[in-house]
PDB file of N, CA and C in Angstrom:
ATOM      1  N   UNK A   1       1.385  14.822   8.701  1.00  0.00           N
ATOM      2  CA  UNK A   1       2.665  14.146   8.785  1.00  0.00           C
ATOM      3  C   UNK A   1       3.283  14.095   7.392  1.00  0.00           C
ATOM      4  N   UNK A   2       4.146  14.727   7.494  1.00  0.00           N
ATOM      5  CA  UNK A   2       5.032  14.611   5.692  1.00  0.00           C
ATOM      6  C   UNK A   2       6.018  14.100   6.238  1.00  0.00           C
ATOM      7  N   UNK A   3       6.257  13.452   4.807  1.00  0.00           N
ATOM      8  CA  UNK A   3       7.835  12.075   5.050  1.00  0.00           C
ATOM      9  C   UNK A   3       8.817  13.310   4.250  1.00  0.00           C
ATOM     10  N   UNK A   4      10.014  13.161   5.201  1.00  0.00           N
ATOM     11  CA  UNK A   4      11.562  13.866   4.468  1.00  0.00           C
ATOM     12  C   UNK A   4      12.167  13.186   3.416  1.00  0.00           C
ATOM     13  N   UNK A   5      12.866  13.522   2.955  1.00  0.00           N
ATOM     14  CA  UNK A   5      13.758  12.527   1.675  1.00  0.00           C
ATOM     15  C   UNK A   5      14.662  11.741   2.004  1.00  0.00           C
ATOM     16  N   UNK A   6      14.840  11.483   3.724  1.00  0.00           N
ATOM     17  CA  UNK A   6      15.197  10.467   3.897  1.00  0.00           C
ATOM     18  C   UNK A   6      14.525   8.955   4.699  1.00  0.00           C
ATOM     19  N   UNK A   7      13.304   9.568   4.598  1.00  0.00           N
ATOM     20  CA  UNK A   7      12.078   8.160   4.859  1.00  0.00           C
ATOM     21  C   UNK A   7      12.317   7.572   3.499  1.00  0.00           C
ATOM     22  N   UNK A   8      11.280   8.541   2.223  1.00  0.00           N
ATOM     23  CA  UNK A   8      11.158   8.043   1.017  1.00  0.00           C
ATOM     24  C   UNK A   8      12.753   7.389   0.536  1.00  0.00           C
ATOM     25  N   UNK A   9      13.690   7.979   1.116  1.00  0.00           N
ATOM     26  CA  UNK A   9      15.285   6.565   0.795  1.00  0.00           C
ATOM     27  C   UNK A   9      15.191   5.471   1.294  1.00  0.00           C
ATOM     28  N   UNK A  10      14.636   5.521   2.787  1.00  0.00           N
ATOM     29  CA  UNK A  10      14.802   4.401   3.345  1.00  0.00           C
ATOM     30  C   UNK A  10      13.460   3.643   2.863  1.00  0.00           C
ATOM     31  N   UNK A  11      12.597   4.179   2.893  1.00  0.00           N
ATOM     32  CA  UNK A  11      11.072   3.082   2.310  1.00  0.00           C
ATOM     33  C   UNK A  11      11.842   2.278   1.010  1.00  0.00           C
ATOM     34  N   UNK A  12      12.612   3.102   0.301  1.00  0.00           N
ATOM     35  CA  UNK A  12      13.224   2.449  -1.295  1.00  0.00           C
ATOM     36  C   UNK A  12      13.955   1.627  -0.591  1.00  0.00           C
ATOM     37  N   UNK A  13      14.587   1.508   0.424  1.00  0.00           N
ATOM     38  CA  UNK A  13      16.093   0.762   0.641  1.00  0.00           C
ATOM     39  C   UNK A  13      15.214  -0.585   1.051  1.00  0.00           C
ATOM     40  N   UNK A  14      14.598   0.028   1.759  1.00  0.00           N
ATOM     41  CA  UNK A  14      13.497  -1.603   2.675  1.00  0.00           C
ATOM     42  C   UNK A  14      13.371  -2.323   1.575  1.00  0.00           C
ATOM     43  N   UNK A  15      12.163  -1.914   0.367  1.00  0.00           N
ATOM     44  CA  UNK A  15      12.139  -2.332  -0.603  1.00  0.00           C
ATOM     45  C   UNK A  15      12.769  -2.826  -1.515  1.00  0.00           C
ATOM     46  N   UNK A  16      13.754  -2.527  -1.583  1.00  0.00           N
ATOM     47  CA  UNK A  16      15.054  -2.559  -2.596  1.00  0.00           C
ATOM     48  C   UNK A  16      15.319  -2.094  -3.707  1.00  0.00           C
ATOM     49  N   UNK A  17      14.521  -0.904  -4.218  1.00  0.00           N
ATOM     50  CA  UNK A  17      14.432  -0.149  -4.967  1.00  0.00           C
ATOM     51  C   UNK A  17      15.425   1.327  -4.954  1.00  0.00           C
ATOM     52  N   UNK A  18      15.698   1.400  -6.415  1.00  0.00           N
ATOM     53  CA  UNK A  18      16.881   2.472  -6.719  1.00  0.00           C
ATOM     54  C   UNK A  18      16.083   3.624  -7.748  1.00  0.00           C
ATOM     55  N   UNK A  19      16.424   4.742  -7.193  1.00  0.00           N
ATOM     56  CA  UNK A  19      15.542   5.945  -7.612  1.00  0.00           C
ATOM     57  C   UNK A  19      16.716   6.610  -8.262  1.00  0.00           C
ATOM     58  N   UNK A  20      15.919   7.871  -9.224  1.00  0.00           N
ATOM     59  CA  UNK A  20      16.698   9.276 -10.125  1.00  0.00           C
ATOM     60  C   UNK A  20      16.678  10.003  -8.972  1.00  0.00           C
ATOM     61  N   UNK A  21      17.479  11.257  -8.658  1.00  0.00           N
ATOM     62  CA  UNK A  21      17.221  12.015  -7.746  1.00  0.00           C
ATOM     63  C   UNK A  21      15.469  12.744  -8.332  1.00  0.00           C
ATOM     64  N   UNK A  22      15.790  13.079  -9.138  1.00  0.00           N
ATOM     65  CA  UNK A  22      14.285  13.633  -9.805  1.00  0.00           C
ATOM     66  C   UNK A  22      12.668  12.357  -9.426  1.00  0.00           C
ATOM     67  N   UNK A  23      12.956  11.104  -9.599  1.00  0.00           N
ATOM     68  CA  UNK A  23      11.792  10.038  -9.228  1.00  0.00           C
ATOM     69  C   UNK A  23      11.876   9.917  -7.401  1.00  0.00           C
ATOM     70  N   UNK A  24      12.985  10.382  -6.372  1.00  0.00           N
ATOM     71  CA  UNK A  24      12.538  10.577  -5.188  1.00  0.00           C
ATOM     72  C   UNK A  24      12.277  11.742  -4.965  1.00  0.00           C
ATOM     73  N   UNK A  25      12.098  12.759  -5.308  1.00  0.00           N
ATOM     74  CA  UNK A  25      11.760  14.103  -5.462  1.00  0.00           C
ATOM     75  C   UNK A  25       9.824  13.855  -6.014  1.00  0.00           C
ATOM     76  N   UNK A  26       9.837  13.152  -6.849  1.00  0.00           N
ATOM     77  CA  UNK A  26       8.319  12.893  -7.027  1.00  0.00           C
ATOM     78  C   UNK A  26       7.419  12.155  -6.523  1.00  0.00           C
ATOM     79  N   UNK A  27       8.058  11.074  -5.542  1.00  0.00           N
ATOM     80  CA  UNK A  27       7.499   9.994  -4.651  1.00  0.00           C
ATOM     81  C   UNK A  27       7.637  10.646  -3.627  1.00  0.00           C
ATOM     82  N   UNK A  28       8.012  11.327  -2.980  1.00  0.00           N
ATOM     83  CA  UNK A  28       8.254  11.729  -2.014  1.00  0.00           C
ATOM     84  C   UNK A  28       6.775  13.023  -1.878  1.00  0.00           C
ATOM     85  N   UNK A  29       6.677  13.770  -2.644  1.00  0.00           N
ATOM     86  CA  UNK A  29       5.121  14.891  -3.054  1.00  0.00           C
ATOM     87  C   UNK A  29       3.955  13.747  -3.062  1.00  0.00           C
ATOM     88  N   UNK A  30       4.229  12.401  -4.100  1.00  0.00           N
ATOM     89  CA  UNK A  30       3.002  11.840  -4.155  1.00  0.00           C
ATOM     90  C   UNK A  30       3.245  10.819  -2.787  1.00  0.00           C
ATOM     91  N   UNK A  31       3.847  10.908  -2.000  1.00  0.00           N
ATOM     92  CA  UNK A  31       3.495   9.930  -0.604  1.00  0.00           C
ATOM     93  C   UNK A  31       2.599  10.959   0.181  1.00  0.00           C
ATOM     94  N   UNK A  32       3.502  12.033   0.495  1.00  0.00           N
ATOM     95  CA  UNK A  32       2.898  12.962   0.844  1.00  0.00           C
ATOM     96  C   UNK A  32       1.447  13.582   0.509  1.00  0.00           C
ATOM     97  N   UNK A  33       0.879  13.680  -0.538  1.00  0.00           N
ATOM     98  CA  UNK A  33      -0.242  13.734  -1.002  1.00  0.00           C
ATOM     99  C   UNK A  33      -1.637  12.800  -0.626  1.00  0.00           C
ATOM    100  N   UNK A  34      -1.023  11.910  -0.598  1.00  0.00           N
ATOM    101  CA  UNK A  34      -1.626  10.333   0.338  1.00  0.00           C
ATOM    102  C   UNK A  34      -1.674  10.322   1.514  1.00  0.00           C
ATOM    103  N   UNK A  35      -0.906  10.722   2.297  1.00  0.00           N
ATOM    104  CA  UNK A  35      -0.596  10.556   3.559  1.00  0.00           C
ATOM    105  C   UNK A  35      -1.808  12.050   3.852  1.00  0.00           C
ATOM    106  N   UNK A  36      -1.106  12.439   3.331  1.00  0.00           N
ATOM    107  CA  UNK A  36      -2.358  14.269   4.005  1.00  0.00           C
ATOM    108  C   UNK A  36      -3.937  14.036   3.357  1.00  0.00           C
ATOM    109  N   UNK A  37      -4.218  13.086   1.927  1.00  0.00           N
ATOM    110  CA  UNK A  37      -6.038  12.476   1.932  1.00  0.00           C
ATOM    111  C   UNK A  37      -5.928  11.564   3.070  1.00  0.00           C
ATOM    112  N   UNK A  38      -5.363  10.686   3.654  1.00  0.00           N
ATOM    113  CA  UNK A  38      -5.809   9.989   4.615  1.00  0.00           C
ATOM    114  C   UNK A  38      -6.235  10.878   5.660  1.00  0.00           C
ATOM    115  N   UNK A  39      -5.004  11.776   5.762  1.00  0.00           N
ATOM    116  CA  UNK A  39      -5.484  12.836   7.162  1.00  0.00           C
ATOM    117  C   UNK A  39      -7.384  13.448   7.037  1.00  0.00           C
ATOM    118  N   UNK A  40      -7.261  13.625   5.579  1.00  0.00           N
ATOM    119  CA  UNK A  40      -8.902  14.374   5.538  1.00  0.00           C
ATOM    120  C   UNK A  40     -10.118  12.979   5.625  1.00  0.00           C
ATOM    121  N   UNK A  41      -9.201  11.898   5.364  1.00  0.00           N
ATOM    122  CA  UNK A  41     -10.713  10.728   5.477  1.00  0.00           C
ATOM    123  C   UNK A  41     -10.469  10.692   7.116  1.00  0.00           C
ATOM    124  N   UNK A  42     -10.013  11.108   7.814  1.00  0.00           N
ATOM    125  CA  UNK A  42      -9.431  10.595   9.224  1.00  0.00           C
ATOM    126  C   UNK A  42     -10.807  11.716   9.851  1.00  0.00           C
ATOM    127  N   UNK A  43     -10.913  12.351   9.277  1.00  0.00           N
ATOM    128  CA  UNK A  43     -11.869  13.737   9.849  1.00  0.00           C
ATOM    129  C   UNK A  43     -12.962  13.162   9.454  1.00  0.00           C
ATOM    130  N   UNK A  44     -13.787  12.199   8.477  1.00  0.00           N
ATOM    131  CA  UNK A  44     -15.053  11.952   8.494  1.00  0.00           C
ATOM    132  C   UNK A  44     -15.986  11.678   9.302  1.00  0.00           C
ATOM    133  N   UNK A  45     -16.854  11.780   9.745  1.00  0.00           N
ATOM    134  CA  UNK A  45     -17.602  11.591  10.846  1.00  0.00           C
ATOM    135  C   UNK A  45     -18.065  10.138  10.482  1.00  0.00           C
ATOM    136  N   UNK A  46     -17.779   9.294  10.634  1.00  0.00           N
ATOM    137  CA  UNK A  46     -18.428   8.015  10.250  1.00  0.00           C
ATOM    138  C   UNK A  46     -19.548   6.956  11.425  1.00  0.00           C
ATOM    139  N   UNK A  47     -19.877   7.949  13.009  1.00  0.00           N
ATOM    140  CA  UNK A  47     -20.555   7.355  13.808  1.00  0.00           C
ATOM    141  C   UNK A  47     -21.380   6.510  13.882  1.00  0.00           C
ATOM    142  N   UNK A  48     -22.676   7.277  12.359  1.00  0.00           N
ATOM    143  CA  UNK A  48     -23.476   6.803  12.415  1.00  0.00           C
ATOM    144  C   UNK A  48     -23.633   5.826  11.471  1.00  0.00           C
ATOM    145  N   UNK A  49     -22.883   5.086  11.095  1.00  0.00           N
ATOM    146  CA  UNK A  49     -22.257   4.071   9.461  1.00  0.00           C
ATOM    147  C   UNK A  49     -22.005   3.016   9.934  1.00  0.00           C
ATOM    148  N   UNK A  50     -23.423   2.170   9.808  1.00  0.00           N
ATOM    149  CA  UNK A  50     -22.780   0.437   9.680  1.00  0.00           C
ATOM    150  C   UNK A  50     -22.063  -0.054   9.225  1.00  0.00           C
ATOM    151  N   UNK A  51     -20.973  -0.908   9.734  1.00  0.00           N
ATOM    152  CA  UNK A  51     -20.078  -0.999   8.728  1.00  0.00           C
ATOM    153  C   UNK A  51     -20.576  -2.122   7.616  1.00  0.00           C
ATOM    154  N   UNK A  52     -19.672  -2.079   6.511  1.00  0.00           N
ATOM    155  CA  UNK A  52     -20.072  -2.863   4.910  1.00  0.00           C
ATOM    156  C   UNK A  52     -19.634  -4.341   5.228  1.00  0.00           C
ATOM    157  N   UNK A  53     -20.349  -4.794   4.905  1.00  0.00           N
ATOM    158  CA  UNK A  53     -19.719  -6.628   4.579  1.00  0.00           C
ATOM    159  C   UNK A  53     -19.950  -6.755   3.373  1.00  0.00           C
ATOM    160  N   UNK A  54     -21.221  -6.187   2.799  1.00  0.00           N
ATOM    161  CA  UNK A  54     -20.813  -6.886   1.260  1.00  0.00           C
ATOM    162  C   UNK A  54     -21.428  -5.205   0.214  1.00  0.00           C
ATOM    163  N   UNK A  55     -20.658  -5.097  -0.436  1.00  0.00           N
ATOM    164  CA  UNK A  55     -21.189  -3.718  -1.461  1.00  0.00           C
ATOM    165  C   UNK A  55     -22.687  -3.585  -1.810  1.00  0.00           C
ATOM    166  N   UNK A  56     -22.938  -4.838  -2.361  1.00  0.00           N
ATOM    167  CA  UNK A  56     -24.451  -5.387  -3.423  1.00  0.00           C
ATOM    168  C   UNK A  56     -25.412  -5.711  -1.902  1.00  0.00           C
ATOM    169  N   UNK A  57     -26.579  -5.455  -1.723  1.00  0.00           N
ATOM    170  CA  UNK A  57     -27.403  -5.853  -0.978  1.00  0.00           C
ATOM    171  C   UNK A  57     -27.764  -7.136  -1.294  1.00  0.00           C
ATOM    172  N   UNK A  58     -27.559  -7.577  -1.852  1.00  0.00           N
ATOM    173  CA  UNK A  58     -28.223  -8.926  -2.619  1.00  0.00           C
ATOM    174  C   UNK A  58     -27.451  -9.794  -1.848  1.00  0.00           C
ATOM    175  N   UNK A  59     -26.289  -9.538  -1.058  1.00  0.00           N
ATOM    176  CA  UNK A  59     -25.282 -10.660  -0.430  1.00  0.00           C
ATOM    177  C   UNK A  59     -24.279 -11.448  -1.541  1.00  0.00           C
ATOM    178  N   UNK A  60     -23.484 -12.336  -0.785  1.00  0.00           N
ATOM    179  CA  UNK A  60     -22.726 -13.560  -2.029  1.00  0.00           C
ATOM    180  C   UNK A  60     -24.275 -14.334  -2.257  1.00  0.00           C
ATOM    181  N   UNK A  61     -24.071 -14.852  -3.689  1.00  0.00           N
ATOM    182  CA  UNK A  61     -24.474 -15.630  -3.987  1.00  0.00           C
ATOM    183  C   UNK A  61     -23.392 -17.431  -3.952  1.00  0.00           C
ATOM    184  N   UNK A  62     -23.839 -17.652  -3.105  1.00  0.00           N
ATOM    185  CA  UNK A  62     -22.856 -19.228  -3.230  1.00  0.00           C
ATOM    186  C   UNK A  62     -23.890 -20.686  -3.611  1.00  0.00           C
ATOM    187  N   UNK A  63     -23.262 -21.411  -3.566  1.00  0.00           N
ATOM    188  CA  UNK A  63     -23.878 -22.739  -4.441  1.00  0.00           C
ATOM    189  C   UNK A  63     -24.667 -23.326  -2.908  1.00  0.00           C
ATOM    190  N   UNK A  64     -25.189 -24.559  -3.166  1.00  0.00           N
ATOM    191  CA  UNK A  64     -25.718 -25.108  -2.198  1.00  0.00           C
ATOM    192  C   UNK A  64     -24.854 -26.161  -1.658  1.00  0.00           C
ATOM    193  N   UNK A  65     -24.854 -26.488  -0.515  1.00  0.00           N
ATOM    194  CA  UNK A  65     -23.661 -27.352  -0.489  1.00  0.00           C
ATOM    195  C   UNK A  65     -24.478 -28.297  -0.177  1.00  0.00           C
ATOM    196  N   UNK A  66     -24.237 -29.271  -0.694  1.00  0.00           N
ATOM    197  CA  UNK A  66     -24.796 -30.744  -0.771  1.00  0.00           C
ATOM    198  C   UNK A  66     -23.308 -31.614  -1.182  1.00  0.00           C
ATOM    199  N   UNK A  67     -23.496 -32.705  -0.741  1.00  0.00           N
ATOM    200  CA  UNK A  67     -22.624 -33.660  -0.635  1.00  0.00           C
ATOM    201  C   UNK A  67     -22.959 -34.917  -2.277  1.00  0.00           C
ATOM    202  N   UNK A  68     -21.504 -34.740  -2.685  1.00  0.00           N
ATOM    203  CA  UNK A  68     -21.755 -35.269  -3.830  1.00  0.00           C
ATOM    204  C   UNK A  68     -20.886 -36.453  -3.854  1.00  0.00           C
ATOM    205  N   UNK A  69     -20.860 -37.388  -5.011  1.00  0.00           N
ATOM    206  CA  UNK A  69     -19.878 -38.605  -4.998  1.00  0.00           C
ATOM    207  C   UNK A  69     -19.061 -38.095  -5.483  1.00  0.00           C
ATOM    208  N   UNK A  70     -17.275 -37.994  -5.201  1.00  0.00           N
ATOM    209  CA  UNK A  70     -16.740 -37.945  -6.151  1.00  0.00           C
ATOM    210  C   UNK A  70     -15.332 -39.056  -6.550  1.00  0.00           C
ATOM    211  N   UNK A  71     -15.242 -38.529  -7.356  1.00  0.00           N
ATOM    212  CA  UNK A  71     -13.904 -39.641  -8.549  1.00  0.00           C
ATOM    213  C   UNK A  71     -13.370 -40.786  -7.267  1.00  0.00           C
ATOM    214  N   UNK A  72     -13.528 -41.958  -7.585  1.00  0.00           N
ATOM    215  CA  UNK A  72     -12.165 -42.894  -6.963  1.00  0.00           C
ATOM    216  C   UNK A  72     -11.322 -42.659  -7.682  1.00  0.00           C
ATOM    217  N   UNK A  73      -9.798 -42.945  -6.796  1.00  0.00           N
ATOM    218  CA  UNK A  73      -8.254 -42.881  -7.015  1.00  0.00           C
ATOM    219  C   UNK A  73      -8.053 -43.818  -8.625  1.00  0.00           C
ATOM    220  N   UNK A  74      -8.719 -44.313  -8.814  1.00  0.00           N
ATOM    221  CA  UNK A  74      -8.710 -45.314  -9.920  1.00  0.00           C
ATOM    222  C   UNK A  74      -9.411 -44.121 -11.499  1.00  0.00           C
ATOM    223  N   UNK A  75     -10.262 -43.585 -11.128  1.00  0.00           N
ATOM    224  CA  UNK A  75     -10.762 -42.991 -11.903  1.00  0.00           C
ATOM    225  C   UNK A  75     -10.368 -41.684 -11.996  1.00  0.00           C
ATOM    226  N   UNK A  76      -9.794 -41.103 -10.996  1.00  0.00           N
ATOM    227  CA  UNK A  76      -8.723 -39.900 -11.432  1.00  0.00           C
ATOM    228  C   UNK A  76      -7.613 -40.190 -12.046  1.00  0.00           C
ATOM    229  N   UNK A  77      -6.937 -41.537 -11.364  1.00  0.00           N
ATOM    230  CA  UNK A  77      -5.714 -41.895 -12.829  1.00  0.00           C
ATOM    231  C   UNK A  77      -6.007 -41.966 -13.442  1.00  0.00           C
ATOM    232  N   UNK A  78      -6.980 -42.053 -14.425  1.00  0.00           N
ATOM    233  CA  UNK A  78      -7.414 -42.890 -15.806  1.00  0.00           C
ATOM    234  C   UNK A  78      -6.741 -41.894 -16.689  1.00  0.00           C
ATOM    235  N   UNK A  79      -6.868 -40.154 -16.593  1.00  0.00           N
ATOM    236  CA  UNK A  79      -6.481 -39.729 -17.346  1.00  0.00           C
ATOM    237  C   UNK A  79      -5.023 -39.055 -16.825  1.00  0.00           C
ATOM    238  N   UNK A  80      -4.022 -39.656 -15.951  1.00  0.00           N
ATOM    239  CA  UNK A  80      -3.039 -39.318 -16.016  1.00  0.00           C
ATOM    240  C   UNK A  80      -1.888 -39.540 -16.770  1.00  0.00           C
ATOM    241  N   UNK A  81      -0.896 -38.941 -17.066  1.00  0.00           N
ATOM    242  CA  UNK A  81       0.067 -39.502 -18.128  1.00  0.00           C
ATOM    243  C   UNK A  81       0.823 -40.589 -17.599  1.00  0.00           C
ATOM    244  N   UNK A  82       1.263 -40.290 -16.117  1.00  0.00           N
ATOM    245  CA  UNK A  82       1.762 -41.551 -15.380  1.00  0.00           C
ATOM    246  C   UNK A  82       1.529 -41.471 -13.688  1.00  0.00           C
ATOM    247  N   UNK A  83       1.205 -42.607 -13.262  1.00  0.00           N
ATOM    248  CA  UNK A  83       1.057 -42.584 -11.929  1.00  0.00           C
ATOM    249  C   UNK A  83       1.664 -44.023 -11.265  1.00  0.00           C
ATOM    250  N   UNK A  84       1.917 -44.028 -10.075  1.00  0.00           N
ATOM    251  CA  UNK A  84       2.473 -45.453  -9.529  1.00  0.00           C
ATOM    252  C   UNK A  84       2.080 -45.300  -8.035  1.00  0.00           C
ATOM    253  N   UNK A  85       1.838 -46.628  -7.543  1.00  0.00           N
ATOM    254  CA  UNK A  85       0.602 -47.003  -6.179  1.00  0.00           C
ATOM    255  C   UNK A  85      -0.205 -45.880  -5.912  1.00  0.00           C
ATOM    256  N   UNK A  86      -0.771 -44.939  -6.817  1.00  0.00           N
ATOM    257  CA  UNK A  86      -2.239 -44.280  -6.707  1.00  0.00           C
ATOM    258  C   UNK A  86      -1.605 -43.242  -6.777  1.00  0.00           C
ATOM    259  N   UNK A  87      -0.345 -42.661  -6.967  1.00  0.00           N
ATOM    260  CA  UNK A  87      -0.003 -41.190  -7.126  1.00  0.00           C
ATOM    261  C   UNK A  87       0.552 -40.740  -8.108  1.00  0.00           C
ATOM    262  N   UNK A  88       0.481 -39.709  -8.625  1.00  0.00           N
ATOM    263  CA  UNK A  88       0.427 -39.336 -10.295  1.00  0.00           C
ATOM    264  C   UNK A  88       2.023 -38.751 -10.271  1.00  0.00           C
ATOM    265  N   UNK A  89       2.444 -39.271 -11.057  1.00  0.00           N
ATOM    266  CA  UNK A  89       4.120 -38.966 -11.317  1.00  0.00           C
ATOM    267  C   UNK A  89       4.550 -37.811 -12.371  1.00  0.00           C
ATOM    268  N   UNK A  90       5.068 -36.539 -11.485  1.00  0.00           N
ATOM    269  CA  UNK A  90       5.675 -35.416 -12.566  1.00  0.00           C
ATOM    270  C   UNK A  90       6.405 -35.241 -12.819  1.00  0.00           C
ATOM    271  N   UNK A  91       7.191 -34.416 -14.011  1.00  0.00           N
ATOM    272  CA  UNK A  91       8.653 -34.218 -13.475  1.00  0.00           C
ATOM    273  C   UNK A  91       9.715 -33.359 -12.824  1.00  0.00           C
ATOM    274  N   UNK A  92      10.221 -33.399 -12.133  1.00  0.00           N
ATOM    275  CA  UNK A  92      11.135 -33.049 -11.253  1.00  0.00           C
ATOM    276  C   UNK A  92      11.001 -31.441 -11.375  1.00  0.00           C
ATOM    277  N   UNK A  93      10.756 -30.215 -10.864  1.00  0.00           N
ATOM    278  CA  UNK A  93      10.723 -29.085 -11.665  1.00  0.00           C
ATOM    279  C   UNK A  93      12.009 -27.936 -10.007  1.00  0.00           C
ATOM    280  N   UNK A  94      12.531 -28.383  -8.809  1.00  0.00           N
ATOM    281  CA  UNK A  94      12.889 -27.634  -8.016  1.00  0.00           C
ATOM    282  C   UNK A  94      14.631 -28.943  -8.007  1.00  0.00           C
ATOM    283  N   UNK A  95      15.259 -27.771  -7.911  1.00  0.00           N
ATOM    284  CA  UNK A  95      16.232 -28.137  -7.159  1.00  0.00           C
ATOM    285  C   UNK A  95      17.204 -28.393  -8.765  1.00  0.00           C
ATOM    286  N   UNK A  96      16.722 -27.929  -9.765  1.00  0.00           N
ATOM    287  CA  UNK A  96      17.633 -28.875 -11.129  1.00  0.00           C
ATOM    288  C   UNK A  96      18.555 -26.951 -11.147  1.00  0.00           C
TER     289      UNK A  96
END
């Protein structure tokens, strides 16, 4: 499947991107180039291939989850610059 030069316009237009005639002339070979390796990974025989969950045999390593105490509302303000009835006050940063 090769894309014409007027996919690679419209893929730019979706996007909103503005091309040289010469830079859709080169996106247009390197889509194409992509599009035809997919075609050859499309031919792999992959039947007999478990699929991957993790690269490393070793698995994630994650922490233990155990249940810990943490901070009262009192002791997370302590180091705020300002807070009022337990909620930490910022300043204004949407809508200015």
């Amino acid at each position: 499947m090769a894309l014409t030069r007027e996919e690679v316009l419209n893929v730019a237009k979706l996007a909103r991107l503005e091309f040289k005639e010469e830079e859709i002339i080169r996106f247009q070979a390197d889509l194409n180039n992509i599009l035809n390796y997919i075609d050859v990974l499309a031919e792999v025989n992959t039947d007999d291939i478990e699929p991957l969950v993790q690269v490393h045999d070793t698995g994630v390593k994650l922490r233990e989850d155990v249940i810990k105490e943490s901070l009262t509302s009192e002791e997370a303000m302590k180091n705020a610059p300002a807070s009022e009835h337990g909620a930490l006050i910022v300043p204004k940063v949407i809508g200015e």
